[in-house]
Protein backbone atom coordinates (compact mmCIF):
# COMPACT_ATOMS: atom_id res chain seq x y z
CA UNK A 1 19.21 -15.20 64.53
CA UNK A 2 19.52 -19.14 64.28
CA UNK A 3 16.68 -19.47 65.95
CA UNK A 4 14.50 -19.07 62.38
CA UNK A 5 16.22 -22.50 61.13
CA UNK A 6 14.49 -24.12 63.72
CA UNK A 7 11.01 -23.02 63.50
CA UNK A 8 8.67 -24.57 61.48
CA UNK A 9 5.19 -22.51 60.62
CA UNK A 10 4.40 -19.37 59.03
CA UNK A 11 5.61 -16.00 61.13
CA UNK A 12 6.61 -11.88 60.48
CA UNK A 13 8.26 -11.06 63.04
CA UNK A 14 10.71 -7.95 64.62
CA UNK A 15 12.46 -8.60 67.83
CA UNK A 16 14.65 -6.15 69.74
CA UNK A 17 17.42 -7.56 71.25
CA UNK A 18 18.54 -5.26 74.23
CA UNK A 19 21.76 -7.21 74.77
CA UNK A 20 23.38 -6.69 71.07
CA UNK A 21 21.50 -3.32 70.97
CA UNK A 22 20.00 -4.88 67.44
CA UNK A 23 16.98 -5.42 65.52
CA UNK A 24 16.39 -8.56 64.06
CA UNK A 25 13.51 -8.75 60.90
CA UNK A 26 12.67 -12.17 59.71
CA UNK A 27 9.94 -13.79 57.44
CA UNK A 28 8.63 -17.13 57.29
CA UNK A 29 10.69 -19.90 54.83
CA UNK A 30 7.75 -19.68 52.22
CA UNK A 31 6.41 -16.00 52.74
CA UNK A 32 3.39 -17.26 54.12
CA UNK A 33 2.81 -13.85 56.24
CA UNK A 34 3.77 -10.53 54.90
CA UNK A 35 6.16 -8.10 56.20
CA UNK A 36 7.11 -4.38 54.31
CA UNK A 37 9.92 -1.91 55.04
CA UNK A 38 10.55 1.57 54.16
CA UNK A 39 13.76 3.01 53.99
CA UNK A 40 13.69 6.94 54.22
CA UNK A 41 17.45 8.40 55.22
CA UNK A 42 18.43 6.62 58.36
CA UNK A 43 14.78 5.69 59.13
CA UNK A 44 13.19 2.16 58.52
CA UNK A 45 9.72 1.87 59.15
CA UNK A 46 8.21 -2.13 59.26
CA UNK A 47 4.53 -3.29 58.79
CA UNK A 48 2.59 -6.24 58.11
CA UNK A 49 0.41 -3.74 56.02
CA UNK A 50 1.32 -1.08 53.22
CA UNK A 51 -1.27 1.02 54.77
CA UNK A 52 0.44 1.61 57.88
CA UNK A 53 3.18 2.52 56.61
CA UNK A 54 1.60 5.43 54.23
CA UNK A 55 -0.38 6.35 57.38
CA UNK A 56 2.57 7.03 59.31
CA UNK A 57 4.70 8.13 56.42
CA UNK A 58 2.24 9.76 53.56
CA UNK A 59 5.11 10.11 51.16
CA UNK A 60 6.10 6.51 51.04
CA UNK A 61 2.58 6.51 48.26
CA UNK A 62 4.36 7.39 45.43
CA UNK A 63 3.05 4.58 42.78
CA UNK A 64 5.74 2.80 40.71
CA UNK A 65 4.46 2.72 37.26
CA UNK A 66 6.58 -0.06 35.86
CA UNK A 67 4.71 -2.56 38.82
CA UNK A 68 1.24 -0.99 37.42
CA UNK A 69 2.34 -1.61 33.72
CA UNK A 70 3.51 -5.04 34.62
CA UNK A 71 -0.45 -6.02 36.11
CA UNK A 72 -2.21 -4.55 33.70
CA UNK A 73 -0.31 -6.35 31.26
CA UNK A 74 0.59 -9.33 32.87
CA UNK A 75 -1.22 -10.05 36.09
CA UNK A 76 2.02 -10.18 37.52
CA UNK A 77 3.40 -8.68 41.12
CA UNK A 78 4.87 -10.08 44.21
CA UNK A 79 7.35 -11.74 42.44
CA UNK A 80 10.47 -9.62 43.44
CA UNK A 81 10.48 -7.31 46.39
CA UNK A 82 8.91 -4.39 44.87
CA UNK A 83 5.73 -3.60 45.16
CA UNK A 84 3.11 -1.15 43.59
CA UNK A 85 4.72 1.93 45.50
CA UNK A 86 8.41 2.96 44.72
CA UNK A 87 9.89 2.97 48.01
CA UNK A 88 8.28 0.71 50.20
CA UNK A 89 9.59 -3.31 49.27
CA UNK A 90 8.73 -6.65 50.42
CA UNK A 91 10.96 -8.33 53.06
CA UNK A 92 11.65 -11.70 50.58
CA UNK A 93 10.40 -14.82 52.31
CA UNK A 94 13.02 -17.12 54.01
CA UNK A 95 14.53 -13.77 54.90
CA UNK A 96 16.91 -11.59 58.23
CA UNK A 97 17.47 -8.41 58.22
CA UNK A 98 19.70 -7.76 61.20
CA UNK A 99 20.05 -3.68 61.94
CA UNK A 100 23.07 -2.83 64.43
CA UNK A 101 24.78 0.56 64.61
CA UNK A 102 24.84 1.86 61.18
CA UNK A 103 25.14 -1.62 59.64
CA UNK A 104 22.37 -3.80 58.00
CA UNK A 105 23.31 -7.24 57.16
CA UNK A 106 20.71 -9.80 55.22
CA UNK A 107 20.98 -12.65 54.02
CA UNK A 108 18.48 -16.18 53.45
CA UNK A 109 17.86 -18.93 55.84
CA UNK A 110 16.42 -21.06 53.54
CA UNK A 111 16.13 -22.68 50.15
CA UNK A 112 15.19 -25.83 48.21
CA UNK A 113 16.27 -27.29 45.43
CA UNK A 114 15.18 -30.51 44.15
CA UNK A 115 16.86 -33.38 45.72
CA UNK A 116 15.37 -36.82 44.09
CA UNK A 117 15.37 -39.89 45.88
CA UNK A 118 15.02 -42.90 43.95
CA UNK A 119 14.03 -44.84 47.76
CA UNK A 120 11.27 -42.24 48.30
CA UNK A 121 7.82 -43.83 48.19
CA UNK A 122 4.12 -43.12 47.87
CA UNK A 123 3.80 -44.22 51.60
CA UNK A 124 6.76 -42.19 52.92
CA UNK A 125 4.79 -39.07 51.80
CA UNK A 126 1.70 -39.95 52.65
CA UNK A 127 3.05 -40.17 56.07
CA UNK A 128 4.68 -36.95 55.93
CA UNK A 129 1.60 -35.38 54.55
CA UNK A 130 -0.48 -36.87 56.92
CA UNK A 131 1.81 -35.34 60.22
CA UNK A 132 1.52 -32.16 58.62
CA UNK A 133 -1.89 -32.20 58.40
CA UNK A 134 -2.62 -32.75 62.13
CA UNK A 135 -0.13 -30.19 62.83
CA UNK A 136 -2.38 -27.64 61.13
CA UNK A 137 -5.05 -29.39 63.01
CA UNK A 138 -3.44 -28.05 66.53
CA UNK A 139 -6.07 -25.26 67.45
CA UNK A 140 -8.29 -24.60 70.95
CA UNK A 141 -11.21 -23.41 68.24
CA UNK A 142 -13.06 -25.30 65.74
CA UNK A 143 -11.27 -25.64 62.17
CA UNK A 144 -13.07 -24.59 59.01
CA UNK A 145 -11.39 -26.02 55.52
CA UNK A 146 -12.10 -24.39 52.31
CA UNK A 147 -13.50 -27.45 50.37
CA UNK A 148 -13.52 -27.76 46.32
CA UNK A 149 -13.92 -30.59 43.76
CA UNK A 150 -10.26 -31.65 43.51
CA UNK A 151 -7.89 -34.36 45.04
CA UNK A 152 -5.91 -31.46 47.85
CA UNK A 153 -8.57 -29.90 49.62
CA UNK A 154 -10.45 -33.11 49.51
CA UNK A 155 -7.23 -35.07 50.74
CA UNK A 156 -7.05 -31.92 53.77
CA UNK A 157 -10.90 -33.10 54.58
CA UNK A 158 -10.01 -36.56 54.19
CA UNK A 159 -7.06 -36.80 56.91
CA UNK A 160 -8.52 -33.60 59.27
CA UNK A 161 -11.85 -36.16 59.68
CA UNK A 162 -9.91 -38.99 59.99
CA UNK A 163 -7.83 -37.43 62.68
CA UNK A 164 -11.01 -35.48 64.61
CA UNK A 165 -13.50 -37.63 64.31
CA UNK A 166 -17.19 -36.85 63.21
CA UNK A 167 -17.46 -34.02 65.60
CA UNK A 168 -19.08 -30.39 65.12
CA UNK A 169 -15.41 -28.78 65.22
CA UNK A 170 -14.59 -29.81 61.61
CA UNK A 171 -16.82 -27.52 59.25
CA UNK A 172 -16.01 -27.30 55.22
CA UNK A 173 -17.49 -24.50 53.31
CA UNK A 174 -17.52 -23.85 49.49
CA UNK A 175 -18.08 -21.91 46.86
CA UNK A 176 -19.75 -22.53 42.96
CA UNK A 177 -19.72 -19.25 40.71
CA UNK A 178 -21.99 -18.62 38.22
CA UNK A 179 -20.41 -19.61 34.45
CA UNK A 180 -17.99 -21.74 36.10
CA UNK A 181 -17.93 -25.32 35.77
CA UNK A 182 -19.83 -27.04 38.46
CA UNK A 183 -17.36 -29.55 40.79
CA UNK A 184 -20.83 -29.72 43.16
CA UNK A 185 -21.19 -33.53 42.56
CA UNK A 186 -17.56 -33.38 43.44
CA UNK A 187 -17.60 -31.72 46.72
CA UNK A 188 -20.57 -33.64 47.86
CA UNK A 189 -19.03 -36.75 46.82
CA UNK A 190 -16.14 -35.73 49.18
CA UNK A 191 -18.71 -34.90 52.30
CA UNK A 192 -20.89 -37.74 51.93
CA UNK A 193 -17.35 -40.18 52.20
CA UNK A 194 -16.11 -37.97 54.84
CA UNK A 195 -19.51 -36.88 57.22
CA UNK A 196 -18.09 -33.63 57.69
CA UNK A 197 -20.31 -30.88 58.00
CA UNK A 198 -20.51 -28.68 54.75
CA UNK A 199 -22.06 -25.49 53.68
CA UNK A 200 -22.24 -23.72 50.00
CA UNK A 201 -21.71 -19.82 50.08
CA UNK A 202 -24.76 -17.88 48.90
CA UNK A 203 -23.89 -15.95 45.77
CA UNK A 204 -27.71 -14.51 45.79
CA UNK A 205 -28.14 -10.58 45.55
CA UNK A 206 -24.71 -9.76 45.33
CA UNK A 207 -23.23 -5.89 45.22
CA UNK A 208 -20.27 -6.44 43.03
CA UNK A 209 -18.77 -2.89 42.72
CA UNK A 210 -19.12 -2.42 46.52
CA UNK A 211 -17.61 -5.50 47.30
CA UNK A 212 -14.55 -5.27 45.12
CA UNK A 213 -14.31 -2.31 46.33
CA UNK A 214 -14.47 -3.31 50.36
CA UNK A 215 -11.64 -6.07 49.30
CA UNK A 216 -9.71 -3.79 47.33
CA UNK A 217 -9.31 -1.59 50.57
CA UNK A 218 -8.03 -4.24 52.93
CA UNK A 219 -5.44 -5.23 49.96
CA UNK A 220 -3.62 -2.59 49.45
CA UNK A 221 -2.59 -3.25 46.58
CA UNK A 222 -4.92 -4.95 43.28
CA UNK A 223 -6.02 -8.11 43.17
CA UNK A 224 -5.78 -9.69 39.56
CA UNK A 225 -8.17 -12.13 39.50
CA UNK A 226 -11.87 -13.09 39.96
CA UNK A 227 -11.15 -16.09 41.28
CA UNK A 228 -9.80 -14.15 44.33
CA UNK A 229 -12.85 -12.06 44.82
CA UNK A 230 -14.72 -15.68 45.36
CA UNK A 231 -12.21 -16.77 47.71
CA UNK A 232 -13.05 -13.25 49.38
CA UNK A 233 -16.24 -14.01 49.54
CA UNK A 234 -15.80 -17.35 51.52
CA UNK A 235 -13.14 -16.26 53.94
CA UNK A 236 -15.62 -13.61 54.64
CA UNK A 237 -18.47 -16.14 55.27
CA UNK A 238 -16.40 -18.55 57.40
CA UNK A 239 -15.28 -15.42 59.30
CA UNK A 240 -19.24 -14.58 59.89
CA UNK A 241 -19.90 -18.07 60.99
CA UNK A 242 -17.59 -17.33 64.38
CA UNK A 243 -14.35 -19.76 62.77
CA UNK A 244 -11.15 -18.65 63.17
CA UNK A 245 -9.14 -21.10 61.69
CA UNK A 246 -8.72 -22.43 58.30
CA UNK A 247 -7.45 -25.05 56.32
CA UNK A 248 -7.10 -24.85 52.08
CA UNK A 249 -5.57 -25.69 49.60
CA UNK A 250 -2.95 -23.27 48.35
CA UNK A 251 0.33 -24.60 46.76
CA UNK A 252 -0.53 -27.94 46.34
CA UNK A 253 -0.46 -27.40 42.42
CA UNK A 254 3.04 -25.43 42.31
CA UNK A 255 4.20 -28.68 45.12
CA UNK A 256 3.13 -31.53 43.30
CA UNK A 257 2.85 -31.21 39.33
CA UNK A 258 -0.30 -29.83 39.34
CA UNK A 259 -0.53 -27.51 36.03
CA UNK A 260 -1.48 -29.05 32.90
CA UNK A 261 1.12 -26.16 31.76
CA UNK A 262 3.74 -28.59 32.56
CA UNK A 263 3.26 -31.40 29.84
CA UNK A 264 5.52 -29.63 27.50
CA UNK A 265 8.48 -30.01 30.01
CA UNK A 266 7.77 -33.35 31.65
CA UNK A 267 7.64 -34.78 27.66
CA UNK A 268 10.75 -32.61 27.02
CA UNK A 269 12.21 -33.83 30.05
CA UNK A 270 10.94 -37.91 29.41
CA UNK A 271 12.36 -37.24 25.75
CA UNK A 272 15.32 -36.49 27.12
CA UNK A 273 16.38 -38.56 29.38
CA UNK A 274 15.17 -41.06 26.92
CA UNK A 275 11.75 -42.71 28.96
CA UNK A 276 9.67 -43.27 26.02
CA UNK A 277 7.46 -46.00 28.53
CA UNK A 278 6.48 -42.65 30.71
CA UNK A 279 6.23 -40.72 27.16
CA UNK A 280 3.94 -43.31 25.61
CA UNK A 281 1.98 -43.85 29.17
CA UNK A 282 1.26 -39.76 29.48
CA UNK A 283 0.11 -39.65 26.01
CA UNK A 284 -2.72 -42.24 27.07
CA UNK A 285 -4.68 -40.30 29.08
CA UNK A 286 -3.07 -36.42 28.37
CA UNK A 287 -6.22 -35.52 26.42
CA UNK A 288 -8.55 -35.26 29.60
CA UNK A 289 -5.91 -33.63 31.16
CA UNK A 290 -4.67 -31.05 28.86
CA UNK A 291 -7.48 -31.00 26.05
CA UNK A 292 -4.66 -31.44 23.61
CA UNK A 293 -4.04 -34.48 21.15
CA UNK A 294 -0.56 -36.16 21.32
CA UNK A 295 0.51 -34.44 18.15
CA UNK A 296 0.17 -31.65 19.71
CA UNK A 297 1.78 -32.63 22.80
CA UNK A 298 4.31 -33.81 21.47
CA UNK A 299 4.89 -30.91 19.13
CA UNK A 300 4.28 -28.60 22.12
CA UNK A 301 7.44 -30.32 23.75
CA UNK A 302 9.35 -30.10 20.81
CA UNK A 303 8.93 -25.81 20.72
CA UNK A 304 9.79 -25.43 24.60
CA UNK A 305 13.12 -27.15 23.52
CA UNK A 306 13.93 -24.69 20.31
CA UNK A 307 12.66 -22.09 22.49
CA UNK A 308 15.30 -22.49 25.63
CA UNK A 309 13.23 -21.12 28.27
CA UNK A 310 10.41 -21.79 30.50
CA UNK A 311 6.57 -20.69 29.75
CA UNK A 312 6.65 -17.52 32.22
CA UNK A 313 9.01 -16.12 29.35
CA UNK A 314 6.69 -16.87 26.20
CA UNK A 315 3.25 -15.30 27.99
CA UNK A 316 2.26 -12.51 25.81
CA UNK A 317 -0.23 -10.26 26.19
CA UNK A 318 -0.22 -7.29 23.66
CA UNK A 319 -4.09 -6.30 24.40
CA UNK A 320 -3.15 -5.63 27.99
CA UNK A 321 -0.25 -3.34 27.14
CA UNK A 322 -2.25 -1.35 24.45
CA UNK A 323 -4.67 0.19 27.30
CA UNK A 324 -1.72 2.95 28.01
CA UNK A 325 -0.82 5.46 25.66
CA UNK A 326 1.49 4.55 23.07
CA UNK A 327 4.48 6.51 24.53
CA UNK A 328 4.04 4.63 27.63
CA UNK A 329 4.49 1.13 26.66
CA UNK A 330 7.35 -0.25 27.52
CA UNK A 331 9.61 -2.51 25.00
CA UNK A 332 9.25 -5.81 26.48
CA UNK A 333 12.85 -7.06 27.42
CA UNK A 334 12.63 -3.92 29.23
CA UNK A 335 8.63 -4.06 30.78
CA UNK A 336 9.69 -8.39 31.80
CA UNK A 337 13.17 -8.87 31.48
CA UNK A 338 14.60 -11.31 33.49
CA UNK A 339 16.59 -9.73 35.52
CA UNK A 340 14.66 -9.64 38.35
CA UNK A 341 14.21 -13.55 37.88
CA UNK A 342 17.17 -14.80 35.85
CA UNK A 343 16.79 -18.82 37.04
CA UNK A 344 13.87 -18.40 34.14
CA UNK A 345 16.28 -18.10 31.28
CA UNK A 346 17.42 -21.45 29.25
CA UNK A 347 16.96 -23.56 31.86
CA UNK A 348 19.71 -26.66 32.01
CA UNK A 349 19.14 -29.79 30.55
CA UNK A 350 17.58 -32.29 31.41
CA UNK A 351 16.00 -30.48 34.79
CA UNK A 352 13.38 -28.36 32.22
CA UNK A 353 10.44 -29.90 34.80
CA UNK A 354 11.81 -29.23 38.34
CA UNK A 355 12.72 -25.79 36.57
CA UNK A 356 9.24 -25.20 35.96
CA UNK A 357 7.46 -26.46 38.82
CA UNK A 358 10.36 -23.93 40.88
CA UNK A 359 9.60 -21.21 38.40
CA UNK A 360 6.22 -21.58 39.61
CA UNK A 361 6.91 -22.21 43.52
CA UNK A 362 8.65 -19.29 43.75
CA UNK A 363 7.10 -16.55 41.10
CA UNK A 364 3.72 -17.23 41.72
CA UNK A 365 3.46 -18.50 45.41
CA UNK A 366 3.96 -14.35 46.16
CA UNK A 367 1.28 -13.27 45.33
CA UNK A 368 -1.05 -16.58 45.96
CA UNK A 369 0.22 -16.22 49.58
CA UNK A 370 -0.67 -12.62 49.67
CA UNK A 371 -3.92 -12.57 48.56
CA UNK A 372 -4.78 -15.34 50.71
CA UNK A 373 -3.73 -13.62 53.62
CA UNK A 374 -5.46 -10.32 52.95
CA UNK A 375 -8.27 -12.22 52.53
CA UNK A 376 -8.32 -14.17 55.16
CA UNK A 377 -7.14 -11.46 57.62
CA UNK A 378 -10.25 -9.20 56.32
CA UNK A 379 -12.39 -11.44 59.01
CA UNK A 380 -9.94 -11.72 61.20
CA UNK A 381 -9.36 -15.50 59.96
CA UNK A 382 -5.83 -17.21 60.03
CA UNK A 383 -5.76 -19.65 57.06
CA UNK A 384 -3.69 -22.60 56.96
CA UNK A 385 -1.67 -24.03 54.05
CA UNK A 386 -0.70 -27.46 54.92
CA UNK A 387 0.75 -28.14 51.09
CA UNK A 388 3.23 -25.14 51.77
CA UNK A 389 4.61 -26.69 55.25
CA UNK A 390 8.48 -26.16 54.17
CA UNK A 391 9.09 -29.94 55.95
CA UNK A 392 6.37 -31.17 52.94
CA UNK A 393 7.74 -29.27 49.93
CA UNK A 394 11.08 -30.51 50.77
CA UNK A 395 9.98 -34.12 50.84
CA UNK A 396 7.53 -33.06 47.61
CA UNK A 397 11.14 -32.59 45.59
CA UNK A 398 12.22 -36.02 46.26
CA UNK A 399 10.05 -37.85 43.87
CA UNK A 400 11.83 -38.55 40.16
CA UNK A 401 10.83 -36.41 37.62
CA UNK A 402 9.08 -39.06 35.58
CA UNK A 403 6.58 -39.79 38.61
CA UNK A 404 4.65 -36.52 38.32
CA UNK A 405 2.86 -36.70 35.43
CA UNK A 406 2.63 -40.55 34.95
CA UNK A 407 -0.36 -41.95 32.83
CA UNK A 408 -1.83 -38.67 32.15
CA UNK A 409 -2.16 -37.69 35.63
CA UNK A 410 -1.24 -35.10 37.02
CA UNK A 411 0.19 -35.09 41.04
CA UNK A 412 0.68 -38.77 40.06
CA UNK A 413 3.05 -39.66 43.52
CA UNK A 414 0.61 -37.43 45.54
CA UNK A 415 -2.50 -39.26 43.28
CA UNK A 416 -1.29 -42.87 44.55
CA UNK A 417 -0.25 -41.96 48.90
CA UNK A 418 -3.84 -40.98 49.31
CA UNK A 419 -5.53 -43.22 47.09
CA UNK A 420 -6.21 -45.27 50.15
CA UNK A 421 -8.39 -42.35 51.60
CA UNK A 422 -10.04 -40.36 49.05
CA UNK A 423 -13.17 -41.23 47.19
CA UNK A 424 -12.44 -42.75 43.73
CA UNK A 425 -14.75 -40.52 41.71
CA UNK A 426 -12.04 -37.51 42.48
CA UNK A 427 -8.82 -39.43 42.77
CA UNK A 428 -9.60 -40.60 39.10
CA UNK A 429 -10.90 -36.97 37.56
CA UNK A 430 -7.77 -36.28 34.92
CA UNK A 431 -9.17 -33.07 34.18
CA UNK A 432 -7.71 -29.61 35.68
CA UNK A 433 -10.58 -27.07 36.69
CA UNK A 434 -10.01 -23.70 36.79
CA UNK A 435 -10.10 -21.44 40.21
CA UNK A 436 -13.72 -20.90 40.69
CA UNK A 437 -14.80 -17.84 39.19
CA UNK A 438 -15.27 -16.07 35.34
CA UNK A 439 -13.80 -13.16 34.52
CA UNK A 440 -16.17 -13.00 31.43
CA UNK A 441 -19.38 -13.35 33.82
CA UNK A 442 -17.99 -10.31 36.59
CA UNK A 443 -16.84 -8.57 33.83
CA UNK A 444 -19.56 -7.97 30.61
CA UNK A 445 -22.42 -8.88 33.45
CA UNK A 446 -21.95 -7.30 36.78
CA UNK A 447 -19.66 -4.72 36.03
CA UNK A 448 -20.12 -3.06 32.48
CA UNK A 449 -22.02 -0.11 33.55
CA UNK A 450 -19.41 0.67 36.18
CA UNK A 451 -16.34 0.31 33.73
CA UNK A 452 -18.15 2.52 31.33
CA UNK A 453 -18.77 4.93 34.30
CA UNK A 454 -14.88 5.16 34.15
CA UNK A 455 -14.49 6.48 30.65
CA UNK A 456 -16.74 8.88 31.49
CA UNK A 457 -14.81 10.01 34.63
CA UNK A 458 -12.84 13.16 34.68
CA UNK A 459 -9.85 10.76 36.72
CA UNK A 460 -9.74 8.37 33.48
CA UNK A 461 -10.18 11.52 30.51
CA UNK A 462 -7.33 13.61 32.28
CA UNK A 463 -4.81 10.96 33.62
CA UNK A 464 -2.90 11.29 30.56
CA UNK A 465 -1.82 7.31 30.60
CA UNK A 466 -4.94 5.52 29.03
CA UNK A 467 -5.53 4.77 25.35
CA UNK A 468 -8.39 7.34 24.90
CA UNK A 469 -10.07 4.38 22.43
CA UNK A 470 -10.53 2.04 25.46
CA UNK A 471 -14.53 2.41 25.39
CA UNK A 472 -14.54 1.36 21.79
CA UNK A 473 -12.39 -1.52 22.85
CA UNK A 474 -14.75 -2.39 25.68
CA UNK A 475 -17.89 -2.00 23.58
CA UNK A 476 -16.73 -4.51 21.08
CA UNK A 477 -15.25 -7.17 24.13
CA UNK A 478 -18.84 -6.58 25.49
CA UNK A 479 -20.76 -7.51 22.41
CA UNK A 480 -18.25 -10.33 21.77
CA UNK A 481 -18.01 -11.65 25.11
CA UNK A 482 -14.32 -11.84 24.53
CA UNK A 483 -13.03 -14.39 27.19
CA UNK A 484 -9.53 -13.71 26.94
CA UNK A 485 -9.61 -10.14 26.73
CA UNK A 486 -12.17 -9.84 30.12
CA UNK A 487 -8.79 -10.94 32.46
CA UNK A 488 -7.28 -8.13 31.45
CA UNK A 489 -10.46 -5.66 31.82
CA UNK A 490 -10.96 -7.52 35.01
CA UNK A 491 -6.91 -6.24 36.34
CA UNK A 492 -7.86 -2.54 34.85
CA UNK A 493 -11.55 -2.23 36.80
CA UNK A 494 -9.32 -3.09 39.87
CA UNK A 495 -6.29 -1.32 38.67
CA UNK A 496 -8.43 1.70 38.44
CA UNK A 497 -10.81 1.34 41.18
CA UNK A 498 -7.43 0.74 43.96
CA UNK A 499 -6.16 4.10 42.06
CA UNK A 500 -9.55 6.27 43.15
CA UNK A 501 -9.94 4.78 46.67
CA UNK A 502 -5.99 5.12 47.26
CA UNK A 503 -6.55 8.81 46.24
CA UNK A 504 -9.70 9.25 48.38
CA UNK A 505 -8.46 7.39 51.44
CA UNK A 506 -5.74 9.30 51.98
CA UNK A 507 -5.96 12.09 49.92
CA UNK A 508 -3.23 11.69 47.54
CA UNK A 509 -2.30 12.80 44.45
CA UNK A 510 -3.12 10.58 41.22
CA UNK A 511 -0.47 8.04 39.71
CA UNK A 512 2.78 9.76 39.42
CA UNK A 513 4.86 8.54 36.28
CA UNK A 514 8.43 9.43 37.55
């Protein structure tokens, strides 16, 4: 068991050992590969995959409505161990399970906390960053990387050609969705400094329903966004090129200070602790970054202090709870209370920054990880996250608070160790793009008819959980093009579409609400 301190990569793993007549369970530091258990009487039964464990035990499929409620609502899952089915959990990440006679003892191997280092340079972590890198590099195949418009994956392409060489085992592939803003003059700016070889994913002709429907099936459980259907779709055309490898991206924003989401704590923070200089030199160039003026910056700061808590804890989203029945909505200290993450509740002053960028580490990196995985496993592709290497997080956590967001950047200390590799028409873009992808443009244009096909569908009329005015609520979204409201009709096409091919796949009985 203390072998798992001493590993460094991602891993699931179950080892019988014969001598202690025990089994030993253990997941990766960050979660980065999945692993489920099911607890019926004295049976446990692991998998990598929910769906072996309903194929070998049928009754483990019992839904858990309060997950369902929180998605639909929310978007949110894989942020404790439970998961969309009552009795089968997640084995946390950082995790052993140890299973000897009757006993079961587990307990974490890992965690960080943010340890700043006022001697920790720029050049220390690029050096860190760029070990990791080649580390990820180690492979007896050639490496794809999943290649977009911003400073990590171009900073992955950067080092990885830096450290192969212009040779035909270095291959970067990306993706542009339609109503999504365009980072092609980006990317290419990136290949062109780098000579790597590069290919866009054709979007042309594409089945939408049967697709999301073919991902759906290898996930398990929903996916809640689009832009996860688009990084289906290139995972599944690297895997068709022959690659088996693959670098990206993920993490790098939760790591480094990515979100514009966290201007209102870094000012709170800089307010504070009194740093009006980093104050006054955010403010500068926020507006790019944010798209907010520094009144209301500044006022935004001033709120996340009277309010005591961390942005997870203020996301609201009525319209997502009104598509169940009104005796089925759940009040919502109940439906998101923090009990199941209480380090989200009035965070301690002066920390409200490293709070939030940990909030987001660990509450969202869940289900990022997940996703990724299914996806990339669909095509039989391992995907690499350098940016989640627990050696570079660690050494991510050093760096001072008021060096993350400096001059209206954001990843300012990761902005200035690779400013020495990466083309300056990136390393100088303030502003944050969204995940490829539009909900508004899957939504009201590829999938309309097929959403109304559900209202019409005796599984949606006799479920007894949906608001029975749902297809007036869609009809006026459609006309309006509502771009808030298509996320959450997005999470209920999915929602609803996992529901139908759960039932049909294994011939199960619709969502049970006890």
């Amino acid at each position: 068991t203390e072998c798992f301190k001493r590993l460094r990569g991602m891993w699931a793993v179950v080892i019988w050992d014969k001598r202690t007549k025990s089994l030993i369970v253990s997941r990766d530091r960050i979660g980065l590969k999945p692993l489920y258990v099911y607890k019926c009487g004295g049976e446990y039964v692991f998998a990598s995959e929910i769906k072996a464990i309903i194929s070998y035990r049928p009754q483990a499929a019992d839904v858990d409505f309060l997950a369902s409620y929180r998605f639909i609502g929310r978007a949110w899952q894989d942020f404790t161990e439970r998961t969309f089915f009552k009795q089968i959990k997640a084995v946390g990440p950082g995790t052993v399970m140890v299973f000897c006679s009757d006993q079961v003892r587990k307990y974490s191997f890992w965690s960080f906390q943010a340890c700043p280092d006022e001697t920790m340079t720029s050049e220390d972590f690029y050096h860190v960053f760029e070990d990791t890198i080649k580390r990820h590099l180690q492979s007896d195949v050639p490496v794809g990387i999943a290649l977009s418009g911003g400073i990590d994956s171009g900073a992955i392409a950067c080092v990885a050609s830096n450290a192969l060489g212009m040779e035909d085992n270095l291959h970067a592939f990306s993706v542009c969705p339609p109503d999504t803003q365009n980072e092609s003059c980006l990317i290419d700016a990136t290949v062109r400094h780098t000579r790597i070889k590069h290919t866009y994913v054709s979007l042309e002709d594409l089945d939408y329903p049967s697709l999301l429907d073919e991902m759906i099936c290898f996930h398990d459980e929903p996916p809640p966004k689009v832009n996860h259907f688009y990084q289906f779709l290139l995972r599944r055309w690297v895997g068709e090129y022959g690659y088996k490898v693959m670098l990206a991206g993920e993490g790098a924003d939760e790591v480094l200070g990515g979100y514009a989401k966290y201007s209102p704590m870094y000012l709170a923070t800089m307010l504070k602790e009194g740093r009006h200089d980093c104050v006054d030199s955010f403010l500068m160039g926020a507006k790019e970054l944010t798209g907010k003026t520094s009144e209301e910056l500044l006022d935004s700061a001033k709120q996340f202090v009277i309010s005591g808590v961390g942005a997870r804890l203020v996301q609201q989203n009525i319209y997502g709870q009104e598509f169940f029945i009104p005796e089925l909505r759940y009040a919502d200290e109940i439906a998101f209370s923090e009990f199941d993450y209480p380090e989200l509740s009035h965070v301690d002053e002066p920390t409200y920054l490293y709070k939030e960028m940990r909030d987001r580490f660990r509450i969202d990196m869940g289900m990022v990880l997940k996703i990724e995985d299914r996806n990339g496993m669909s095509r039989g592709l391992e995907v690499r996250s350098p940016f989640l290497d627990h050696i570079l997080v660690e050494e991510a956590y050093k760096f001072p608070q008021s060096s993350y967001m400096m001059n209206g950047y954001n990843k300012a200390p990761f902005r200035n160790a690779i400013k020495h590799i990466l083309t300056p028409q990136i390393l100088t873009t303030r502003k944050k793009m969204r995940r490829p992808g539009s909900e508004r443009y899957v939504v009201y244009d590829k999938l309309a008819e097929s959403i109304r096909d559900i209202f019409e569908s005796n599984s949606f009329c006799n479920s007894g959980i949906w608001n029975q005015n749902l297809k007036n609520m869609f009809e006026a979204d459609l006309a309006a093009r509502d771009f808030h409201h298509s996320f959450v009709w997005f999470r209920f096409y999915v929602f609803f579409r996992w529901m139908e091919l759960r039932i049909n796949n294994h011939g199960l009985n619709s969502l049970s609400l006890n």
